[in-house]
N, C-alpha and C. Protein backbone atom coordinates (compact mmCIF):
# COMPACT_ATOMS: atom_id res chain seq x y z
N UNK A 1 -2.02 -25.09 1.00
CA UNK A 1 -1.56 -26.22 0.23
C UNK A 1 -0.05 -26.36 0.40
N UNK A 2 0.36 -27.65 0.23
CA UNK A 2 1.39 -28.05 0.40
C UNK A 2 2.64 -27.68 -0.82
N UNK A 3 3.20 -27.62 -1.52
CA UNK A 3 4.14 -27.79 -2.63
C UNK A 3 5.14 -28.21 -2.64
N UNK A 4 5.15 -28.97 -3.67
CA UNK A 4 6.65 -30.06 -3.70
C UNK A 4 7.48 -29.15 -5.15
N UNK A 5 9.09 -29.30 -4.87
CA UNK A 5 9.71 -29.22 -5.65
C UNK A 5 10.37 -30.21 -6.37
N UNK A 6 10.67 -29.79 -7.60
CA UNK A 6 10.93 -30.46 -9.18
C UNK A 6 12.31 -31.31 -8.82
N UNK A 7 13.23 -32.05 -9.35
CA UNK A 7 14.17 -32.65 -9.73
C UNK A 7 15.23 -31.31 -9.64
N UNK A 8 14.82 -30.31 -10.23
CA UNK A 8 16.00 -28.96 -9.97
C UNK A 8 15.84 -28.53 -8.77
N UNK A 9 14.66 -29.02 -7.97
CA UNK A 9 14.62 -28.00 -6.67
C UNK A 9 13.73 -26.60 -6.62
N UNK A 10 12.90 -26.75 -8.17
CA UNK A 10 11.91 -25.60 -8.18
C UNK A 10 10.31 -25.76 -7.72
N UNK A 11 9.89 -25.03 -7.90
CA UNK A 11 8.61 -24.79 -7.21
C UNK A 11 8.04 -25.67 -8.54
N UNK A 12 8.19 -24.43 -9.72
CA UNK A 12 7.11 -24.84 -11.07
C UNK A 12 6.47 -23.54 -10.34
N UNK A 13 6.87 -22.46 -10.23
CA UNK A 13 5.47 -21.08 -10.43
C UNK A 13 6.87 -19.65 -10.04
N UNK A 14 6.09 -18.79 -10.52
CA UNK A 14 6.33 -16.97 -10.50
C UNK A 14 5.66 -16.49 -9.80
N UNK A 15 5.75 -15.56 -9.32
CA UNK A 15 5.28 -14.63 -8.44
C UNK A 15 5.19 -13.10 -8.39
N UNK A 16 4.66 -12.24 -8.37
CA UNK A 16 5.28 -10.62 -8.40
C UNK A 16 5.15 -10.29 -7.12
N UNK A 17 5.67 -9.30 -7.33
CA UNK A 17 5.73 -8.40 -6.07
C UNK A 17 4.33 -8.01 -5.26
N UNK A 18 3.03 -8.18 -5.81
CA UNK A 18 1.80 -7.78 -4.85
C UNK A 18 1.85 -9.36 -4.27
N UNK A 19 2.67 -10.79 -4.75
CA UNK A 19 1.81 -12.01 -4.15
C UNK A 19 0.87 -12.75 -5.21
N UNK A 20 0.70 -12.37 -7.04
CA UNK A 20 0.00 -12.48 -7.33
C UNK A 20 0.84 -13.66 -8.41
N UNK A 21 0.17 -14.95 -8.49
CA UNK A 21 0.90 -15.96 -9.10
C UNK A 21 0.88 -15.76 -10.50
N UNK A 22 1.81 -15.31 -10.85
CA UNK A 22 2.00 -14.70 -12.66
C UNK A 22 1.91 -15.90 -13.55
N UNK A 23 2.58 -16.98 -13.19
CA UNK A 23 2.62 -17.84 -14.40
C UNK A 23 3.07 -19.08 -13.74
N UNK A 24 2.26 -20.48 -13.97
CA UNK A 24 2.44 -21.39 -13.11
C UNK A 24 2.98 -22.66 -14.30
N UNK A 25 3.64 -23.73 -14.25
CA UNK A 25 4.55 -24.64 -14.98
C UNK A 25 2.84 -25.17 -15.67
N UNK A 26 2.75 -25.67 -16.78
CA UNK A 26 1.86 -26.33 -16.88
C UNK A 26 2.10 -27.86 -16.45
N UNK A 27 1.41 -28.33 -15.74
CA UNK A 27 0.76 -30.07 -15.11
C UNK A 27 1.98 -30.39 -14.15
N UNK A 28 3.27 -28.81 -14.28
CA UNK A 28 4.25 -29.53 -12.81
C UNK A 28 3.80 -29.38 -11.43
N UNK A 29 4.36 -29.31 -10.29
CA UNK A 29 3.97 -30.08 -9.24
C UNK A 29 2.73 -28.68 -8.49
N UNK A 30 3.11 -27.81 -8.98
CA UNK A 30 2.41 -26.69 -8.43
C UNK A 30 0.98 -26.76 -8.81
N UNK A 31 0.96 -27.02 -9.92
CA UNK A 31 -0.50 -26.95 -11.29
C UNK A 31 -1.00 -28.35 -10.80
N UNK A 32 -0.37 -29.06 -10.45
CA UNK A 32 -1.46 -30.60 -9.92
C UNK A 32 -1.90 -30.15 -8.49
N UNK A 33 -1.22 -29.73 -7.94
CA UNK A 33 -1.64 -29.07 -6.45
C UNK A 33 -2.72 -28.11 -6.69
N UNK A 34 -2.95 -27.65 -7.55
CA UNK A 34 -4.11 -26.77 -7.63
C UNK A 34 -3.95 -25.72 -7.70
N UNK A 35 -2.62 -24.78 -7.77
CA UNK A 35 -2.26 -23.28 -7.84
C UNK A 35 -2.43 -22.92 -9.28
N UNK A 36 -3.18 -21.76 -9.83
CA UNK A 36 -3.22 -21.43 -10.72
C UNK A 36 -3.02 -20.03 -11.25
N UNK A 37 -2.25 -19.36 -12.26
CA UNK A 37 -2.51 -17.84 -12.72
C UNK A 37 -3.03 -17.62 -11.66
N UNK A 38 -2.86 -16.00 -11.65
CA UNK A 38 -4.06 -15.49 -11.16
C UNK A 38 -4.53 -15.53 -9.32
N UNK A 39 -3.55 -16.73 -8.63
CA UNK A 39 -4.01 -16.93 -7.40
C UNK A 39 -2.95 -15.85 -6.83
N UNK A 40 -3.46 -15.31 -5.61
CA UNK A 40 -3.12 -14.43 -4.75
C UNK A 40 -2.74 -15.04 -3.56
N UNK A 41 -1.17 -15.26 -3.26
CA UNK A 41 -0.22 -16.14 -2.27
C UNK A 41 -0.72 -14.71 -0.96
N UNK A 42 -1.40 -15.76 0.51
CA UNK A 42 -1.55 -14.96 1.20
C UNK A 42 -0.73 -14.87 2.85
N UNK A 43 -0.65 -16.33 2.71
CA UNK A 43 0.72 -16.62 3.69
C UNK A 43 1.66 -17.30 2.62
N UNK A 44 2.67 -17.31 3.14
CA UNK A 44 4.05 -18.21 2.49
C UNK A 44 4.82 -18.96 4.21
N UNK A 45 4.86 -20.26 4.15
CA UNK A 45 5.14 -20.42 5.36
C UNK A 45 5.10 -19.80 6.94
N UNK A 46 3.62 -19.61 7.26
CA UNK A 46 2.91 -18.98 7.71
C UNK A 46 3.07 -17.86 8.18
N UNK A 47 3.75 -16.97 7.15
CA UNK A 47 4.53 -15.62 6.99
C UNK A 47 2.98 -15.04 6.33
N UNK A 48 2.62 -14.22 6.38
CA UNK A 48 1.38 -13.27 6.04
C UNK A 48 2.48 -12.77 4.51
N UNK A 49 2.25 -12.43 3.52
CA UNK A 49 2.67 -11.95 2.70
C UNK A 49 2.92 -10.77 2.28
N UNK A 50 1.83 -9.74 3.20
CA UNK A 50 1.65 -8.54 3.09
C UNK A 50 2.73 -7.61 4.04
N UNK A 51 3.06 -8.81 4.67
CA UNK A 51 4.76 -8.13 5.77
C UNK A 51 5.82 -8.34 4.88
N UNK A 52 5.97 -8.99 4.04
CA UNK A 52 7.17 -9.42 2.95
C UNK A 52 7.57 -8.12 1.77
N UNK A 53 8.36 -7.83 1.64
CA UNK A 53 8.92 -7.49 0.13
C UNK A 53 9.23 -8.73 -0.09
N UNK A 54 9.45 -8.41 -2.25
CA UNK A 54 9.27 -9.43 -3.12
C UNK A 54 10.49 -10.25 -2.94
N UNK A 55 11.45 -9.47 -2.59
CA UNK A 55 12.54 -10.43 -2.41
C UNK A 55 12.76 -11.00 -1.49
N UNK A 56 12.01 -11.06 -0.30
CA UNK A 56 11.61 -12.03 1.12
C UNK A 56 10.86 -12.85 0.85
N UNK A 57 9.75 -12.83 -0.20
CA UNK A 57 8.83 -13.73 -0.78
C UNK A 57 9.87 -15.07 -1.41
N UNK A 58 10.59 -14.29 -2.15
CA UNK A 58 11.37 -15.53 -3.35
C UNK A 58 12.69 -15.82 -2.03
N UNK A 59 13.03 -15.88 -1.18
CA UNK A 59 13.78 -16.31 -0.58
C UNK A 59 13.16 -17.28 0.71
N UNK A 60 11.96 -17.01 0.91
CA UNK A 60 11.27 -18.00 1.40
C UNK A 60 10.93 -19.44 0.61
N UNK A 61 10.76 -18.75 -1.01
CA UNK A 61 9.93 -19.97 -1.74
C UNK A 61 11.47 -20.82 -2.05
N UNK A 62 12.06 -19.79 -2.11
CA UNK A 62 13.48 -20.82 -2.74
C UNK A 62 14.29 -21.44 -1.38
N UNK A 63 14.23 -21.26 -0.11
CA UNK A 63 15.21 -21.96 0.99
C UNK A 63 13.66 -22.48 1.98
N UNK A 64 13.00 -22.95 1.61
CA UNK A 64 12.08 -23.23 3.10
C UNK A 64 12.25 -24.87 2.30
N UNK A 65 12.28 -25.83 3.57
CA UNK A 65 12.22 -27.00 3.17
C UNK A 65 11.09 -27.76 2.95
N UNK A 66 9.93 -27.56 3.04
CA UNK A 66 8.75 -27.58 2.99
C UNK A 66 8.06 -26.79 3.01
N UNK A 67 7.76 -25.94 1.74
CA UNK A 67 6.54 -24.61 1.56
C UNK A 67 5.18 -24.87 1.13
N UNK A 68 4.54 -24.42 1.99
CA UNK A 68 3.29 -24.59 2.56
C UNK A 68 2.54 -22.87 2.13
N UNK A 69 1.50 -23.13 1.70
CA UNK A 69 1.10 -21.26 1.15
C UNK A 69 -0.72 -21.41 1.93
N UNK A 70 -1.05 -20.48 1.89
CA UNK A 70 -2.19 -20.17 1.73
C UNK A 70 -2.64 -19.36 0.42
N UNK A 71 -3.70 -19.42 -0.15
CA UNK A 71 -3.88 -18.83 -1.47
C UNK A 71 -5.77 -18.21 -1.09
N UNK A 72 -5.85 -17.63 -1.98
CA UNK A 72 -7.14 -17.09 -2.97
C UNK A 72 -6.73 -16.87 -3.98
N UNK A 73 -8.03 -18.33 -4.47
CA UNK A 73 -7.87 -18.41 -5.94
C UNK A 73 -8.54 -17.56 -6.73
N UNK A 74 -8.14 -17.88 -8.37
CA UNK A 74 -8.19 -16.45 -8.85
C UNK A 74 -10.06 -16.42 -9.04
N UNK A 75 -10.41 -15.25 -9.66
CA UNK A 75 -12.04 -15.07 -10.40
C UNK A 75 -12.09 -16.45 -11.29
N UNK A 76 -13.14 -16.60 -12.02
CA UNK A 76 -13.54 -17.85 -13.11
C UNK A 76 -12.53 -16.99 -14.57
N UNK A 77 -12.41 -15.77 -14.72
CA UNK A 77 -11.66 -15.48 -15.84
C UNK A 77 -10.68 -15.49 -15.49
N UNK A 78 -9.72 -16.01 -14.20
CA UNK A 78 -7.95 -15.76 -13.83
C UNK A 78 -7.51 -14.65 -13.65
N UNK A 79 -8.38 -13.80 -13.56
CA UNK A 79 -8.31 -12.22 -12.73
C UNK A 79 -7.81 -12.60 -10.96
N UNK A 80 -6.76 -12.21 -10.53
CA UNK A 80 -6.73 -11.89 -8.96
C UNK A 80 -8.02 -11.80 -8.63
N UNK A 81 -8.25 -12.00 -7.35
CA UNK A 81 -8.98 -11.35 -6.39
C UNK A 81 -8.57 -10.00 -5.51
């Protein structure tokens, strides 16, 4: 999926360090795109995620001019996969 950033230039979502989307803006641009809690970021600009530390993660999401992710979404209770 595609993601657009806010008027500040944000995503609208968190992230931790495994890739696992902690907490997403409610109805901002991320949450209409379909990212939710719970989803597990598996590329980040077709960077595999699992080659990244967390702070290569957030420096991708914050300078790429168009970020583009791959995900697995979460279980039906918002548990990771």
């Amino acid at each position: 999926m595609t993601l657009r950033r806010n008027g500040l230039g944000q995503l609208g979502f968190h992230v931790n360090y495994e890739g696992i989307v902690a907490e997403v803006e409610p109805y901002g641009y991320a949450w209409q795109a379909g990212l939710r809690q719970g989803s597990r970021l598996v590329e980040i600009c077709k960077v595999a995620v699992a080659t990244l530390s967390h702070e290569q993660m957030i420096d991708l999401l914050r300078t790429s001019v168009t970020v583009k992710v791959v995900i697995i979404p979460p279980h039906e209770d918002a548990t990771p996969r």
